[in-house]
N, C-alpha and C. Protein backbone atom coordinates (compact mmCIF):
# COMPACT_ATOMS: atom_id res chain seq x y z
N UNK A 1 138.83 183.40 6.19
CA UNK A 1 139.50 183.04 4.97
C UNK A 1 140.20 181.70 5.16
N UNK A 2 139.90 180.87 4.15
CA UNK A 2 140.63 179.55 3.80
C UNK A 2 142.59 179.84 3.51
N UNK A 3 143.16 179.08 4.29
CA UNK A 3 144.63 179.20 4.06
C UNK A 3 144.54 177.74 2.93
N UNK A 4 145.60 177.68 2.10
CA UNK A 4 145.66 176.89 1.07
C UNK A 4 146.65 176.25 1.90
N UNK A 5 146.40 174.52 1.63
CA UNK A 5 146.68 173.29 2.43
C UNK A 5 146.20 173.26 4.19
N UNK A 6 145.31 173.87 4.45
CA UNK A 6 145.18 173.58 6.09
C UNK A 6 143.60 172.86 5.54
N UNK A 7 143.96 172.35 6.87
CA UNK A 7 142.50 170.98 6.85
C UNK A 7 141.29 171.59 6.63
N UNK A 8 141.02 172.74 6.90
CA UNK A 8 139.45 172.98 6.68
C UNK A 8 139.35 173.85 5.34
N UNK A 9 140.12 173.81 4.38
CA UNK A 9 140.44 174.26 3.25
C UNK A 9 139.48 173.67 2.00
N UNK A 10 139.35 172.24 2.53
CA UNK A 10 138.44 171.51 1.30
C UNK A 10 136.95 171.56 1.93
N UNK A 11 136.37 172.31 2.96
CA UNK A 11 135.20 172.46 3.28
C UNK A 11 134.75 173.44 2.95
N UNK A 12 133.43 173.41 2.10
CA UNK A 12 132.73 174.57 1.97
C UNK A 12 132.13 175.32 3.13
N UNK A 13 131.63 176.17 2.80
CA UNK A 13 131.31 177.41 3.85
C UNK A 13 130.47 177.09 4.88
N UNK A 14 129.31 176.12 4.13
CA UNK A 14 128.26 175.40 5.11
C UNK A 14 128.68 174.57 5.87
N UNK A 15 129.38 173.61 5.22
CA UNK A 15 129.95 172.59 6.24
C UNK A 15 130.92 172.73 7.19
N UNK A 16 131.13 173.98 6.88
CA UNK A 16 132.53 174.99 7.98
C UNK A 16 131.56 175.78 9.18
N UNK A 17 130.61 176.22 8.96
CA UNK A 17 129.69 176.77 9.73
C UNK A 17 128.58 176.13 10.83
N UNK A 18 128.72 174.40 10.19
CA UNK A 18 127.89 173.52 11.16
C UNK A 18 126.72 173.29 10.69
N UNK A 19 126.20 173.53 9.49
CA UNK A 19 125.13 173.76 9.05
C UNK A 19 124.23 172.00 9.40
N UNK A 20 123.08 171.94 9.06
CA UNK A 20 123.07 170.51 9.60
C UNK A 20 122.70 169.96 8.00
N UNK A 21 123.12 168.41 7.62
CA UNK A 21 123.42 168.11 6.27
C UNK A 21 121.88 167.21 6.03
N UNK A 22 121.36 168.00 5.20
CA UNK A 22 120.15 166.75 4.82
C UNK A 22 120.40 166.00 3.41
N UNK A 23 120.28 164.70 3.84
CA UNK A 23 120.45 163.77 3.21
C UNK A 23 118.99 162.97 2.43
N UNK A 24 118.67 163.35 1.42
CA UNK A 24 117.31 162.77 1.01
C UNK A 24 116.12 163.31 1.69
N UNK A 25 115.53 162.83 2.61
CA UNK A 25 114.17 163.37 3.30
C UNK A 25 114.32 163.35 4.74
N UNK A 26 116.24 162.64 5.51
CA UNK A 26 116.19 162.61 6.70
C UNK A 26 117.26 164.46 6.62
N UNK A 27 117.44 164.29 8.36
CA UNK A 27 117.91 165.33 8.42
C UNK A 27 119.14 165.25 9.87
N UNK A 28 120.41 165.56 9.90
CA UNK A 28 121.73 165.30 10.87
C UNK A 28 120.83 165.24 12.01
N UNK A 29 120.93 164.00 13.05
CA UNK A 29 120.48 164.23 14.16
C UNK A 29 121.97 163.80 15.14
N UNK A 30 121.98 164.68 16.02
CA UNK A 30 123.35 165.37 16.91
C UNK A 30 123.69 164.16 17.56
N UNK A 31 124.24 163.18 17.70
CA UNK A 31 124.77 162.27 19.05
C UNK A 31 125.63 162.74 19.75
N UNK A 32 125.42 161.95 20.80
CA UNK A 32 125.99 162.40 22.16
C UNK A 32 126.11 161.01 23.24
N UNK A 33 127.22 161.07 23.98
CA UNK A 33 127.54 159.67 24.53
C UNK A 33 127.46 159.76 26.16
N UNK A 34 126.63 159.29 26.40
CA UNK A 34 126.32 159.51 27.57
C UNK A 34 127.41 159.00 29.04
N UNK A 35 127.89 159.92 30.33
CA UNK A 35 128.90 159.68 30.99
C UNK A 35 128.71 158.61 31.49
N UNK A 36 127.37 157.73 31.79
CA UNK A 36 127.11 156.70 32.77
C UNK A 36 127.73 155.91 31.77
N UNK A 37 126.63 154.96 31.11
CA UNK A 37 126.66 154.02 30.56
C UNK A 37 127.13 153.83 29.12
N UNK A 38 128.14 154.91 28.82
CA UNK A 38 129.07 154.83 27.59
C UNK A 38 128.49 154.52 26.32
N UNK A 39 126.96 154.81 25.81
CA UNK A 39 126.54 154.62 25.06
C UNK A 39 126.10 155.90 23.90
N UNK A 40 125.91 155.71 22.71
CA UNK A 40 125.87 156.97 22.18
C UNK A 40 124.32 157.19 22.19
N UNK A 41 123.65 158.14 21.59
CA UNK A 41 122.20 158.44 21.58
C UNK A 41 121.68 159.68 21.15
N UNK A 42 121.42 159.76 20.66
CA UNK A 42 120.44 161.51 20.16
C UNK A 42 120.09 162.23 21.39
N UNK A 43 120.70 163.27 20.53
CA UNK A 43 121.33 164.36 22.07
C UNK A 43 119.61 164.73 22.38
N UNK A 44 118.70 164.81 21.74
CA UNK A 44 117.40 164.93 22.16
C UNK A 44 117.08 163.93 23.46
N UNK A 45 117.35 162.88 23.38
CA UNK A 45 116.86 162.02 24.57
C UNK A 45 118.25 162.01 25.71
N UNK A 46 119.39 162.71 25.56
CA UNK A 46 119.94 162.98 26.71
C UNK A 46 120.06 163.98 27.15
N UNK A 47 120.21 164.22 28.68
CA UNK A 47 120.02 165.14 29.89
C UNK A 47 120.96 165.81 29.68
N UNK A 48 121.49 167.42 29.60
CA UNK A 48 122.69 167.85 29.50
C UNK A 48 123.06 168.62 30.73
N UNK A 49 124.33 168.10 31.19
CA UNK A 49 124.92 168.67 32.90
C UNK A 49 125.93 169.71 32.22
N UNK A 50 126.05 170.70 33.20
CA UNK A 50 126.75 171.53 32.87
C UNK A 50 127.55 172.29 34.55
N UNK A 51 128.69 172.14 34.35
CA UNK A 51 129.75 172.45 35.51
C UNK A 51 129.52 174.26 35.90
N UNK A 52 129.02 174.57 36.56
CA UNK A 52 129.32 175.96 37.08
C UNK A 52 130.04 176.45 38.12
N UNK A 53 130.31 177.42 38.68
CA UNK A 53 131.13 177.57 39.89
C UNK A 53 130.68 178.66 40.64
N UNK A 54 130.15 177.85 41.94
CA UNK A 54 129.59 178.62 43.06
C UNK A 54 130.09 178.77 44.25
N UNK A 55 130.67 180.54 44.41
CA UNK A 55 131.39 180.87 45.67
C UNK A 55 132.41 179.81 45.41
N UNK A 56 133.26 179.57 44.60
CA UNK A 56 134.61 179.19 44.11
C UNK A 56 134.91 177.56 44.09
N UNK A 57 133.26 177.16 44.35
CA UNK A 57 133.41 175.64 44.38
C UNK A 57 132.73 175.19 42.71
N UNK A 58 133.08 173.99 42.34
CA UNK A 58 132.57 173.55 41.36
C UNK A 58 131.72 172.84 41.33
N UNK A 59 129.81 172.54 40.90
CA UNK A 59 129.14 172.05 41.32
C UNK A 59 128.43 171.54 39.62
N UNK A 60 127.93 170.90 39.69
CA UNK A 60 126.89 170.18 38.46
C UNK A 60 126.08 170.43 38.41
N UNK A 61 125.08 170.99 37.50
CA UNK A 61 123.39 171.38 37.13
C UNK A 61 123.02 170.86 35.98
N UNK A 62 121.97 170.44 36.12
CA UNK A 62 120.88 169.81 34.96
C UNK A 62 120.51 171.29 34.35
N UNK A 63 121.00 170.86 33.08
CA UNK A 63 120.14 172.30 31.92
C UNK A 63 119.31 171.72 30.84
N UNK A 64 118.09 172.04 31.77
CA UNK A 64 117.03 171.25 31.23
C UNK A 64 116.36 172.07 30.24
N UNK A 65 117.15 173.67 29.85
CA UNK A 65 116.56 173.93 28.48
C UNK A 65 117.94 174.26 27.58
N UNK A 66 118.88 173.47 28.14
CA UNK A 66 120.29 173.23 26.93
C UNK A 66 120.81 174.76 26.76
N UNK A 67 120.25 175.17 27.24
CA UNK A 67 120.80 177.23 27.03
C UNK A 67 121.93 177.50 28.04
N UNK A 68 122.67 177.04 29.08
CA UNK A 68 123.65 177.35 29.75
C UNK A 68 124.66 177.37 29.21
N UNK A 69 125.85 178.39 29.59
CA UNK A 69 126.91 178.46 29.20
C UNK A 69 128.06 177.09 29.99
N UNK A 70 129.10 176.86 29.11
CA UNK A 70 129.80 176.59 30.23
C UNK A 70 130.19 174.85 29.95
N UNK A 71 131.06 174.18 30.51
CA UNK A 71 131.56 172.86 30.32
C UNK A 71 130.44 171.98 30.53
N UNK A 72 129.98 170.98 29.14
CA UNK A 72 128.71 170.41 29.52
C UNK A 72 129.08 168.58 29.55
N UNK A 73 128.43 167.66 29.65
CA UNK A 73 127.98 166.65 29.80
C UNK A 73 126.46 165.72 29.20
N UNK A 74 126.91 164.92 28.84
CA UNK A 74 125.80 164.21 28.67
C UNK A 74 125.52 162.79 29.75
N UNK A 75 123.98 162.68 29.91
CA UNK A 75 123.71 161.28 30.66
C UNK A 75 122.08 161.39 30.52
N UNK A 76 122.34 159.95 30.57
CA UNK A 76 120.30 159.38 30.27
C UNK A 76 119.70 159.77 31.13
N UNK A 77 118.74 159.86 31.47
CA UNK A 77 117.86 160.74 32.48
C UNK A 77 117.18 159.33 33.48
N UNK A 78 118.07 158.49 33.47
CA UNK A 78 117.63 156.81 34.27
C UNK A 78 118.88 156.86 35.54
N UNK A 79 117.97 156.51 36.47
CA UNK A 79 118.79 156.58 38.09
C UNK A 79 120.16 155.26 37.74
N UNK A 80 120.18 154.44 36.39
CA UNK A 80 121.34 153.54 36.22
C UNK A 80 122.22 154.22 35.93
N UNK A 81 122.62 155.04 35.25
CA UNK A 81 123.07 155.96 34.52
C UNK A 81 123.93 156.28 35.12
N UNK A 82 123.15 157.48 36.22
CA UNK A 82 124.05 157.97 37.48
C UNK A 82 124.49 157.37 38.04
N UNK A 83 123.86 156.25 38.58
CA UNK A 83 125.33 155.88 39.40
C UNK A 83 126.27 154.50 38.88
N UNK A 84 126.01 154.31 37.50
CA UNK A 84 127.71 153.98 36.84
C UNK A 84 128.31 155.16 36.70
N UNK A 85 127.82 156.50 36.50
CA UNK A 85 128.67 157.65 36.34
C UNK A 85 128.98 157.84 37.32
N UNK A 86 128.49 157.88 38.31
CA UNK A 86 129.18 158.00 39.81
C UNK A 86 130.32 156.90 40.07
N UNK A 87 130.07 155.56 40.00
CA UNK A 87 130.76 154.51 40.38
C UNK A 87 132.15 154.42 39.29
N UNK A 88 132.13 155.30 37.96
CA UNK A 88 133.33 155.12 37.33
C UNK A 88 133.86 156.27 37.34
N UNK A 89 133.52 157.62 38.19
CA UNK A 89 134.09 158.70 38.54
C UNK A 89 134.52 159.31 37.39
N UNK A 90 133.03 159.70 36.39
CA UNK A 90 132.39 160.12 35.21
C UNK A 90 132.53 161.62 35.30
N UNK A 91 132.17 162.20 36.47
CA UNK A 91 132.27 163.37 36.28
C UNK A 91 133.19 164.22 36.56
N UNK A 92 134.19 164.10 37.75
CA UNK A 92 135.68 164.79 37.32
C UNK A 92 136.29 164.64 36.19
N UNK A 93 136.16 163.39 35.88
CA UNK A 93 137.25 163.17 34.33
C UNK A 93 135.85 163.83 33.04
N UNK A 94 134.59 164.27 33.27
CA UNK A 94 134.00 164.84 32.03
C UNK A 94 134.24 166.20 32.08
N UNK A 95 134.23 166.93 33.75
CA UNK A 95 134.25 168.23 34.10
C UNK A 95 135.63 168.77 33.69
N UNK A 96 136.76 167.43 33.97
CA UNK A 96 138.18 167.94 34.19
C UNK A 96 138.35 168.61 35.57
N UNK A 97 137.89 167.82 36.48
CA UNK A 97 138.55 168.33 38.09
C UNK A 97 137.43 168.20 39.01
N UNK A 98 137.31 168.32 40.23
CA UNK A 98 136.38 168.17 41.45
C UNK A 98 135.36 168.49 41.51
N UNK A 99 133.68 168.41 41.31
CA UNK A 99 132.83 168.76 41.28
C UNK A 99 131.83 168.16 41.98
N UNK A 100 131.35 168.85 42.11
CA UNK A 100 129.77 168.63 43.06
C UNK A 100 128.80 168.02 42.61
N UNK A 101 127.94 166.93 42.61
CA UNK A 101 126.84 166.59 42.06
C UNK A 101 125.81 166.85 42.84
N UNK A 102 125.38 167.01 43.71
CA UNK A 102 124.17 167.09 44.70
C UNK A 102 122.85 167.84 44.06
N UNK A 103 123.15 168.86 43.39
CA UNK A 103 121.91 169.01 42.48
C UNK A 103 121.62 168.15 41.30
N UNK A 104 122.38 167.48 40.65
CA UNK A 104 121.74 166.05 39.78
C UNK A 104 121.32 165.26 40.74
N UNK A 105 121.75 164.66 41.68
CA UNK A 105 121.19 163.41 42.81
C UNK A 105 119.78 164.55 43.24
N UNK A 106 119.32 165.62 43.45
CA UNK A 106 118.56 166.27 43.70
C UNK A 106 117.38 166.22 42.89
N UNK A 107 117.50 166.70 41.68
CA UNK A 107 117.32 166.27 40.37
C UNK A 107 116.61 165.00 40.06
N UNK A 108 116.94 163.97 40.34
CA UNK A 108 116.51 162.54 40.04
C UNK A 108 115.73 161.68 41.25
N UNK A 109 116.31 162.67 42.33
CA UNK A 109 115.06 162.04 43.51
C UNK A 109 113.99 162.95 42.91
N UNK A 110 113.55 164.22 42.83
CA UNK A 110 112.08 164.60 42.24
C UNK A 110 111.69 163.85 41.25
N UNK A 111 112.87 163.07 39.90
CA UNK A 111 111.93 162.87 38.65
C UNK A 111 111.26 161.44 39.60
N UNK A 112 112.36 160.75 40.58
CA UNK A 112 111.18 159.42 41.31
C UNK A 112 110.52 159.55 42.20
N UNK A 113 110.09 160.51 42.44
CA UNK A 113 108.65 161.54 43.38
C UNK A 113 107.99 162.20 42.38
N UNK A 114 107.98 161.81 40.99
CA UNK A 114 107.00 162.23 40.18
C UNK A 114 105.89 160.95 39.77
N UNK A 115 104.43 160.86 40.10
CA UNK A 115 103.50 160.12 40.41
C UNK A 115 103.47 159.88 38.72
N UNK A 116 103.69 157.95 38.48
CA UNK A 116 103.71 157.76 37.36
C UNK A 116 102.30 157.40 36.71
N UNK A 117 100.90 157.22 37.55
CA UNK A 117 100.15 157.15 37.11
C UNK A 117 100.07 154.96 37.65
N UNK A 118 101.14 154.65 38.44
CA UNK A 118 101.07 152.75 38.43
C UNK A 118 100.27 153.04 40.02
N UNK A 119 100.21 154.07 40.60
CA UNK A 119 99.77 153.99 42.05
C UNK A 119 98.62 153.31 42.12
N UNK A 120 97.73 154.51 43.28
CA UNK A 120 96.44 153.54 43.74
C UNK A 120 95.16 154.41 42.63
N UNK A 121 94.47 153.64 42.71
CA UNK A 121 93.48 154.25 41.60
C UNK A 121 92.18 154.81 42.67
N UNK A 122 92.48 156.40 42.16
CA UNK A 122 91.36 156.98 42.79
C UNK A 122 89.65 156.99 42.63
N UNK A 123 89.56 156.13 41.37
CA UNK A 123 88.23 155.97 40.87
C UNK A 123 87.84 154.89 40.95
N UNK A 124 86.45 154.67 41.18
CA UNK A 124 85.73 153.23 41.83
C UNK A 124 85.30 153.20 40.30
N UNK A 125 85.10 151.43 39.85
CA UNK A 125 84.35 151.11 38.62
C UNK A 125 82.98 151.28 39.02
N UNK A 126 82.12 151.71 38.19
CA UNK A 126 80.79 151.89 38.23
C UNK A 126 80.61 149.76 38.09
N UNK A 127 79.46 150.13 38.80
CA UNK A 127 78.67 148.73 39.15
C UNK A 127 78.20 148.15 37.83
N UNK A 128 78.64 147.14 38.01
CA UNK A 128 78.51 146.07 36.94
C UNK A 128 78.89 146.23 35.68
N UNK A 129 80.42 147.35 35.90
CA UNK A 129 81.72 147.53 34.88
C UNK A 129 83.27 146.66 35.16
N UNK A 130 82.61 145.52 36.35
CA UNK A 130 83.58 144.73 36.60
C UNK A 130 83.76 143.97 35.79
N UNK A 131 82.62 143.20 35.39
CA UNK A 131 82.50 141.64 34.39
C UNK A 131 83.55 141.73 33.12
């Protein structure tokens, strides 16, 4: 129930509920500001970290299907990213207190041990598909 004069009093039910607002033929897309490089961006193209606590320590995980509970974060999924978030000590002040990153740095060494396709080329040109 709406109290008469409190701030969410002049919002209807939908817009009290989060509903997402379509405007003509577009439709609310979510921003989100990423901890590295202080920029905003559609929460679709950023990585979301989320603080958990293991055996009473506080550590950082990539929730790479956005379903975790729990104090989250945003950052670009680019090795620059991390470490201005590292270098401006992004993630105690996002977590609010001491945390672990070693599974994001974990995290981002596999995505640059993922074979981008610039390597060596396993296929010979057929003869006289050089010219």
């Amino acid at each position: 129930m709406y109290k008469a004069g409190s701030p969410s009093a002049s919002r209807s039910p939908a817009a009290a509920s989060g509903a997402a607002r379509e405007t003509g033929d577009r439709t609310h897309v979510p921003q989100r500001t990423c901890i590295g490089c202080r920029k905003k961006d559609d929460q679709a193209v950023l990585l979301r970290l989320v603080r958990v606590s293991m055996e009473g320590v506080n550590a950082v995980r990539v929730d790479q299907d956005r379903r975790m509970s729990g104090r989250g974060a945003w950052l670009h999924p680019e090795l620059a990213c991390l470490r201005l978030a590292v270098k401006r000590s992004a993630f105690p002040r996002a977590f609010r207190g001491a945390v672990g990153i070693t599974d994001v740095e974990r995290w981002f060494k596999a995505l640059e041990d993922v074979p981008t396709g610039n390597g060596f080329k396993t296929v010979q040109p057929e003869s006289g598909s050089e010219i």
